[in-house]
N, C-alpha and C. Protein backbone atom coordinates (compact mmCIF):
# COMPACT_ATOMS: atom_id res chain seq x y z
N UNK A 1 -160.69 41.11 2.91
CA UNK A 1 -159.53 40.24 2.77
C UNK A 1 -158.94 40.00 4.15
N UNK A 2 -158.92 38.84 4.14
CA UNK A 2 -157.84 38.34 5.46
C UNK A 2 -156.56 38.74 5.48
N UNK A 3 -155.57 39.17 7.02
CA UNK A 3 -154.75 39.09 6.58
C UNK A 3 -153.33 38.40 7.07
N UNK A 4 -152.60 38.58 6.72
CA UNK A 4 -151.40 37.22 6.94
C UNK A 4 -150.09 37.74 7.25
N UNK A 5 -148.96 37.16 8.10
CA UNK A 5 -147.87 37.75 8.16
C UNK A 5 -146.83 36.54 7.04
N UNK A 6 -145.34 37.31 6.56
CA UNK A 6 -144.98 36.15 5.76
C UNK A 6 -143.36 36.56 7.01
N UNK A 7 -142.50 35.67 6.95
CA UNK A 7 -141.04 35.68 7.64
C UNK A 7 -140.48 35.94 6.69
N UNK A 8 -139.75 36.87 6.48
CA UNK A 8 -138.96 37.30 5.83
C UNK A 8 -137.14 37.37 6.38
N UNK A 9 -136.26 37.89 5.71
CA UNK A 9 -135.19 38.30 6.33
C UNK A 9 -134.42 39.40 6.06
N UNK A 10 -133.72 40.75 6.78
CA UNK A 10 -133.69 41.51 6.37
C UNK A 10 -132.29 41.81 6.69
N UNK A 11 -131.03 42.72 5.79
CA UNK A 11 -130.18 42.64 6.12
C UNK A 11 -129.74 44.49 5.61
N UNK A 12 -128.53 44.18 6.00
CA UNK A 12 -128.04 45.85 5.26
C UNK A 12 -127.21 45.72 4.47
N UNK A 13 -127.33 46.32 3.38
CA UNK A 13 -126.26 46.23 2.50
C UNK A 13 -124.98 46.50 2.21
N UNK A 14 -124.43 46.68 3.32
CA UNK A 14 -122.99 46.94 3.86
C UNK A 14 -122.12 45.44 4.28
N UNK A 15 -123.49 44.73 5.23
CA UNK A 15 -122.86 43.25 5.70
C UNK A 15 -124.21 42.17 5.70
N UNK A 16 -124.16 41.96 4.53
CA UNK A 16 -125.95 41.05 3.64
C UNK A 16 -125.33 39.94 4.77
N UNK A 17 -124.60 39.44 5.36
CA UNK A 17 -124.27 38.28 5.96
C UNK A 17 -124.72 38.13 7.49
N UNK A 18 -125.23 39.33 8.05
CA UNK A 18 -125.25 39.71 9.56
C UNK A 18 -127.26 40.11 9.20
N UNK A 19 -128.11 38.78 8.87
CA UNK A 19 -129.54 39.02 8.11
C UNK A 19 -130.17 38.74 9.55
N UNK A 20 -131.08 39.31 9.51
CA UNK A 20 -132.18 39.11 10.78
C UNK A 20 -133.48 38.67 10.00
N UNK A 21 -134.59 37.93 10.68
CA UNK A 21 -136.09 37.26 10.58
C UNK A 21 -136.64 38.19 11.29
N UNK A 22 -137.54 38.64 10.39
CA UNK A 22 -139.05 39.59 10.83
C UNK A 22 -140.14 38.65 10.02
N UNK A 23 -141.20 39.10 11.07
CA UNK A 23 -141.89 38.42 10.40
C UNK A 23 -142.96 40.02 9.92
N UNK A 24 -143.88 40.42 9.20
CA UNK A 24 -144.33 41.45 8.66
C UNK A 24 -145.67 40.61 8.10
N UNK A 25 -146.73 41.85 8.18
CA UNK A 25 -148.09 41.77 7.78
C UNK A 25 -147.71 42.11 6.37
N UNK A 26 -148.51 41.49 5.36
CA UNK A 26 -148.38 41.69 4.56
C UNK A 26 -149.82 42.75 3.74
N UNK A 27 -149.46 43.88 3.75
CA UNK A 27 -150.07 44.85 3.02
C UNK A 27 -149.89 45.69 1.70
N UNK A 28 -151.04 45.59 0.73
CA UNK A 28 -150.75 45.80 -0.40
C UNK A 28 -151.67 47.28 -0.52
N UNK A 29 -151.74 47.69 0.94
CA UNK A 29 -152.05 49.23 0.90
C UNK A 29 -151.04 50.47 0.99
N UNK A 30 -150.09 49.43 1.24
CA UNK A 30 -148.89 50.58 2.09
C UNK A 30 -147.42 50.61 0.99
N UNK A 31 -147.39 51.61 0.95
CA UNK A 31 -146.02 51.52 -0.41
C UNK A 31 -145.38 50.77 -0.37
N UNK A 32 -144.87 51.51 0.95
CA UNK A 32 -143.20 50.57 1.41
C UNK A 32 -143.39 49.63 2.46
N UNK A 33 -142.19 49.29 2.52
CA UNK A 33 -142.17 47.94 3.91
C UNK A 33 -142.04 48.56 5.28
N UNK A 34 -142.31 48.76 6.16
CA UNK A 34 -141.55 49.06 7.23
C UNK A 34 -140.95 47.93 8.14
N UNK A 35 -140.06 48.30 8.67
CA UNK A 35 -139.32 47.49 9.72
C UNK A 35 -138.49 48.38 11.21
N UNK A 36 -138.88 48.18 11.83
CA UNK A 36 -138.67 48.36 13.51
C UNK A 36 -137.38 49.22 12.95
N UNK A 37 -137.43 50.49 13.82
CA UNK A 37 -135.95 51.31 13.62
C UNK A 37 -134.96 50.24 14.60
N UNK A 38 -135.47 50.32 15.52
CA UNK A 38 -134.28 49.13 16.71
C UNK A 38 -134.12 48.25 15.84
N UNK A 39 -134.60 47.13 14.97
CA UNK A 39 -133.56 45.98 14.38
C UNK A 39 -132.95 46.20 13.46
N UNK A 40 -133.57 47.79 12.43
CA UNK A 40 -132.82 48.18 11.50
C UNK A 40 -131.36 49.00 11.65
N UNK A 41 -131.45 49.62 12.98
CA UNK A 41 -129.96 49.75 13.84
C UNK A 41 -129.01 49.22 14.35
N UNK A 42 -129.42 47.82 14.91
CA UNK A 42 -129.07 46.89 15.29
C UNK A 42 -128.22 45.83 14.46
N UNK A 43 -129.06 46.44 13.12
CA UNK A 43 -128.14 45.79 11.59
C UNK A 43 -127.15 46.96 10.93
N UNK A 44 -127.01 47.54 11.44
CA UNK A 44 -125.82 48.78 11.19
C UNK A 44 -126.62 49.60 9.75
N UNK A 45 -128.21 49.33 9.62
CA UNK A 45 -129.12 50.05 8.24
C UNK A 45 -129.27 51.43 8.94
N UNK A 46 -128.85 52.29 7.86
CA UNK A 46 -128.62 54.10 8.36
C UNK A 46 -129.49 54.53 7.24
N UNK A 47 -129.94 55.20 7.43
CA UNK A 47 -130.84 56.27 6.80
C UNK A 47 -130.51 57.15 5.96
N UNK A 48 -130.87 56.60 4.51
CA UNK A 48 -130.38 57.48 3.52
C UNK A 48 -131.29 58.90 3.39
N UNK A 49 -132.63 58.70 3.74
CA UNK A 49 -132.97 59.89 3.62
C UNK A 49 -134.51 59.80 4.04
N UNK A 50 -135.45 60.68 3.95
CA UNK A 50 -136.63 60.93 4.54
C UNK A 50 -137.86 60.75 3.43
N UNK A 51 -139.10 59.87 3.88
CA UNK A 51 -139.78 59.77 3.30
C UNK A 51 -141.15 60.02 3.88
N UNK A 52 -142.15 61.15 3.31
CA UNK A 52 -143.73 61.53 4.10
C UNK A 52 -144.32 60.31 2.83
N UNK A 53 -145.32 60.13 3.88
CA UNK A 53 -146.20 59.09 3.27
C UNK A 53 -147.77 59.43 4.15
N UNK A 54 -148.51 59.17 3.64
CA UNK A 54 -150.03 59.42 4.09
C UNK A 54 -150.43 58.25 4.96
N UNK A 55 -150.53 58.45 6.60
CA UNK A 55 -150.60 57.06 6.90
C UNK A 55 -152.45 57.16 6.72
N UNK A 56 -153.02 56.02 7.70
CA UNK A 56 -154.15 55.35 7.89
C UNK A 56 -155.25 56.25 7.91
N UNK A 57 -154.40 57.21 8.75
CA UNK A 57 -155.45 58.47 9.85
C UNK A 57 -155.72 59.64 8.78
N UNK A 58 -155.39 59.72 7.85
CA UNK A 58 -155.27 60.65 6.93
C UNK A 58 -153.98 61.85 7.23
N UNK A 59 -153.05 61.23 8.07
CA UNK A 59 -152.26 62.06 8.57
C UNK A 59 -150.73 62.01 7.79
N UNK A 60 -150.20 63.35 7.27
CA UNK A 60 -148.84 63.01 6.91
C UNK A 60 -147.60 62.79 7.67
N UNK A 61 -146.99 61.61 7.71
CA UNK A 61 -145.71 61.16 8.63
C UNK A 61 -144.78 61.32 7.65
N UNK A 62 -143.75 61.20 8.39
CA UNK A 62 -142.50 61.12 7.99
C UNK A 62 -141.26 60.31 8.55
N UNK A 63 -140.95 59.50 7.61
CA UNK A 63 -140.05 59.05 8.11
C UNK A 63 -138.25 58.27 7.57
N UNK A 64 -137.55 58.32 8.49
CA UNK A 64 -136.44 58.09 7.84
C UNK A 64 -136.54 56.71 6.52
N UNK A 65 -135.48 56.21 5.93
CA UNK A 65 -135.88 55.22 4.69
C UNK A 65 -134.20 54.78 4.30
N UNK A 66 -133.93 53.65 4.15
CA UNK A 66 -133.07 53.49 3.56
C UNK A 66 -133.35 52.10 2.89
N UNK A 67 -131.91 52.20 1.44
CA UNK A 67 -131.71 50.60 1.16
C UNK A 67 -131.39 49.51 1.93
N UNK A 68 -132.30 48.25 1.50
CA UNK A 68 -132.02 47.20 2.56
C UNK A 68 -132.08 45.95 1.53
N UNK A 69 -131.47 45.29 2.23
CA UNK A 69 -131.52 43.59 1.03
C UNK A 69 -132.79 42.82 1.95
N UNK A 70 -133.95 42.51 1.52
CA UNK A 70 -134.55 41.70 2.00
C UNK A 70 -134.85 40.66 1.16
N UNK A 71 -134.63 39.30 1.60
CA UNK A 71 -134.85 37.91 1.22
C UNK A 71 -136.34 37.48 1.77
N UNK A 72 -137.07 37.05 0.57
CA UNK A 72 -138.50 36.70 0.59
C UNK A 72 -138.65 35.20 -0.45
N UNK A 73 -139.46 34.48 0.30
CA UNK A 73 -139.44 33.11 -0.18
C UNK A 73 -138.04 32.61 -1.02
N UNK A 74 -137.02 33.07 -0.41
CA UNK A 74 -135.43 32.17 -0.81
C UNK A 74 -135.16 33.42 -2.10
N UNK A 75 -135.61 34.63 -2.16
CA UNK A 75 -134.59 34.99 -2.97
C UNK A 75 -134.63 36.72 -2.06
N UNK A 76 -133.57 37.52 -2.54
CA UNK A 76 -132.97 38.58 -2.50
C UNK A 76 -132.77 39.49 -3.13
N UNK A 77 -133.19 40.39 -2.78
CA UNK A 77 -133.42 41.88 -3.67
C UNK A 77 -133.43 43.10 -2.74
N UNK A 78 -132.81 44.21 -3.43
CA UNK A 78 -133.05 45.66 -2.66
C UNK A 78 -134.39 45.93 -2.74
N UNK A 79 -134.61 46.96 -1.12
CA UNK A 79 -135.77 47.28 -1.57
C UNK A 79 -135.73 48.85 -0.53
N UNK A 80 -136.71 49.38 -0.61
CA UNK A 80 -136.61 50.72 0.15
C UNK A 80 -137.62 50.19 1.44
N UNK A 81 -136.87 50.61 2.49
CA UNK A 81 -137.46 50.47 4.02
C UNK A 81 -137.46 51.56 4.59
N UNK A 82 -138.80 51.93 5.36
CA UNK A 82 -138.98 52.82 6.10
C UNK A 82 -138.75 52.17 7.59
N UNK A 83 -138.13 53.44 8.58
CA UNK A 83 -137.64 53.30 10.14
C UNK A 83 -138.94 52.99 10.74
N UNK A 84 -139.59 52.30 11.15
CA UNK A 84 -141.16 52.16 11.86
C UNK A 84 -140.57 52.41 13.41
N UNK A 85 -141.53 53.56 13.62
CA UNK A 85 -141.13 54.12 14.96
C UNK A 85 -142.76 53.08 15.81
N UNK A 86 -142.56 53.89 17.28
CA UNK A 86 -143.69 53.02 18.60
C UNK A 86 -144.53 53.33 18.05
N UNK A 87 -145.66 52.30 17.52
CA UNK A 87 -146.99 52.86 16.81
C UNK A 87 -146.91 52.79 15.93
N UNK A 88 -146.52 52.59 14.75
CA UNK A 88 -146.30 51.56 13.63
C UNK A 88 -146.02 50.21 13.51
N UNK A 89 -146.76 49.84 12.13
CA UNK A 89 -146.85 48.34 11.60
C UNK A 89 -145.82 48.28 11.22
N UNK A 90 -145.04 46.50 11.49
CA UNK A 90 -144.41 46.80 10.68
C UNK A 90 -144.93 45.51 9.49
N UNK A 91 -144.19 46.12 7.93
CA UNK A 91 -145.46 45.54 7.16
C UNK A 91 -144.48 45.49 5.78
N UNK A 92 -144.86 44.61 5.28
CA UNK A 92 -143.95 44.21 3.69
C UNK A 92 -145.37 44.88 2.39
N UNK A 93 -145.14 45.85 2.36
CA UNK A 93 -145.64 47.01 1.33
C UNK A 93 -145.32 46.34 -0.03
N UNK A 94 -146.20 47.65 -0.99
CA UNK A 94 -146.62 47.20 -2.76
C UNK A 94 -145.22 47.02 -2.83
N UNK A 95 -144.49 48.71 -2.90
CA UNK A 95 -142.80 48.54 -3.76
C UNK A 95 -142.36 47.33 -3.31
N UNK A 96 -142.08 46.56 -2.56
CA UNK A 96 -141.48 45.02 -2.34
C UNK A 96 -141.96 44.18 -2.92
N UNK A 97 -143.10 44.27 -2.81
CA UNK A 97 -143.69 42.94 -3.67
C UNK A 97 -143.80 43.00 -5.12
N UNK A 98 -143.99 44.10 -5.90
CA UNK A 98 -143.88 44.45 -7.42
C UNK A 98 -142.23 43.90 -8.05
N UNK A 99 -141.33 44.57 -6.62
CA UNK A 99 -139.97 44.17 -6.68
C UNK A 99 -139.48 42.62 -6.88
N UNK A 100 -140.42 41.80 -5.96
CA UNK A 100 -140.34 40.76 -6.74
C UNK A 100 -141.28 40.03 -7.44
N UNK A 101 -141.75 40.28 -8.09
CA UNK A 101 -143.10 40.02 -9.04
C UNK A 101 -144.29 39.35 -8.74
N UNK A 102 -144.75 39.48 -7.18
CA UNK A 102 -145.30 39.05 -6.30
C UNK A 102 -146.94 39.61 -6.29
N UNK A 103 -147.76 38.68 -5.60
CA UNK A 103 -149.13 39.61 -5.53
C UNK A 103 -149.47 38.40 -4.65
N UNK A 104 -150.60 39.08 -3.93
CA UNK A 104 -151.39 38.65 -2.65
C UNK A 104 -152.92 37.62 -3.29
N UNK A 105 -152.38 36.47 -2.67
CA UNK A 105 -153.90 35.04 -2.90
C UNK A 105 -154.34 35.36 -1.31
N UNK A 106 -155.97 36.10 -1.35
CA UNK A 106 -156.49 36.53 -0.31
C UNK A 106 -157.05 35.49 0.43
N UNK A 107 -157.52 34.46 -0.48
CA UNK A 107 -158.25 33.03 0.05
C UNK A 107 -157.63 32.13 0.40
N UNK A 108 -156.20 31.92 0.28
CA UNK A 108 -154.64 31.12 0.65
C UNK A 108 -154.46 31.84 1.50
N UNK A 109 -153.82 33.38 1.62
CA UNK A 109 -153.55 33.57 2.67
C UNK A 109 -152.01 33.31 2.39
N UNK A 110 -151.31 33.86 1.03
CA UNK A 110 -149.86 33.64 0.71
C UNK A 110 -149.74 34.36 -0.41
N UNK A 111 -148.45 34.27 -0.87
CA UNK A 111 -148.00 34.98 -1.89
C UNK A 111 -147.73 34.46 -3.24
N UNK A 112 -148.01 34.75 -4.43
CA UNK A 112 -147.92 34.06 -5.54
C UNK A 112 -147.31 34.78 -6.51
N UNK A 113 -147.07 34.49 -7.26
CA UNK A 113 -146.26 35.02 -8.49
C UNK A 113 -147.12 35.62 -9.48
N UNK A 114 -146.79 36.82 -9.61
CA UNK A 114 -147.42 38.07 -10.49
C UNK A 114 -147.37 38.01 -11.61
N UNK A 115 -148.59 38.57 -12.69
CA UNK A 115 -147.90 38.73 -14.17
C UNK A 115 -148.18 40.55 -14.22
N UNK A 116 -146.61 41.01 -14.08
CA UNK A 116 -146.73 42.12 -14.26
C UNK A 116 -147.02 42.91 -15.70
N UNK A 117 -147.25 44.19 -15.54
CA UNK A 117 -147.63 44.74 -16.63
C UNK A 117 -146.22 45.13 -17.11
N UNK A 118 -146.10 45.22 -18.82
CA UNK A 118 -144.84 45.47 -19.08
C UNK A 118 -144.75 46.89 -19.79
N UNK A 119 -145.85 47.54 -20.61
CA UNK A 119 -145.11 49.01 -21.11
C UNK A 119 -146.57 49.75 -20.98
């Protein structure tokens, strides 16, 4: 599969009005989203708490995580963001995209609307 970045916008949920543009690879290997600790500071987003995740290398990281409002193709939803330190992707992960009922067209090279599973 090819792969693609989408622009997104990301804000904190303290001041959804003060939103920044990232643009992020879009990976449907990686849980969560990450986004740059510097722009997620820069947006006054603090760290609710710590999340290990298994990266690439087979190695366990860890890293800070908090709620964030990110806006994807014109709409808005919470989602959980990890701090991407030097040496990390940063990358719009499954939990975001399930979040908005989203799934990956590998031959487009975009995002389409999911039929999720319901029970």
């Amino acid at each position: 599969m090819d792969t693609f970045f989408v622009e997104v916008s990301i804000a904190s949920l303290r001041a959804p009005e003060h939103a920044q543009s990232v643009k992020l690879l879009v990976d449907t290997g990686s849980t969560y989203t990450w986004v740059s600790a510097a722009t997620l500071h820069a947006l006054g987003v603090h760290a609710a708490e710590r999340r290990r995740v298994l990266t690439i290398e087979g190695k366990i990281a860890e890293r800070p995580a908090a709620e964030v409002l990110i806006t994807v193709e014109g709409r808005t939803l919470h989602t959980i963001c990890l701090f991407a330190e030097g040496g990390d992707v940063e990358v719009l992960g499954a939990y975001t995209l399930e979040g908005f009922g989203l799934a990956v067209d590998p031959v487009q090279r975009r995002l389409i609307p999911a039929i999720l599973y319901g029970a």
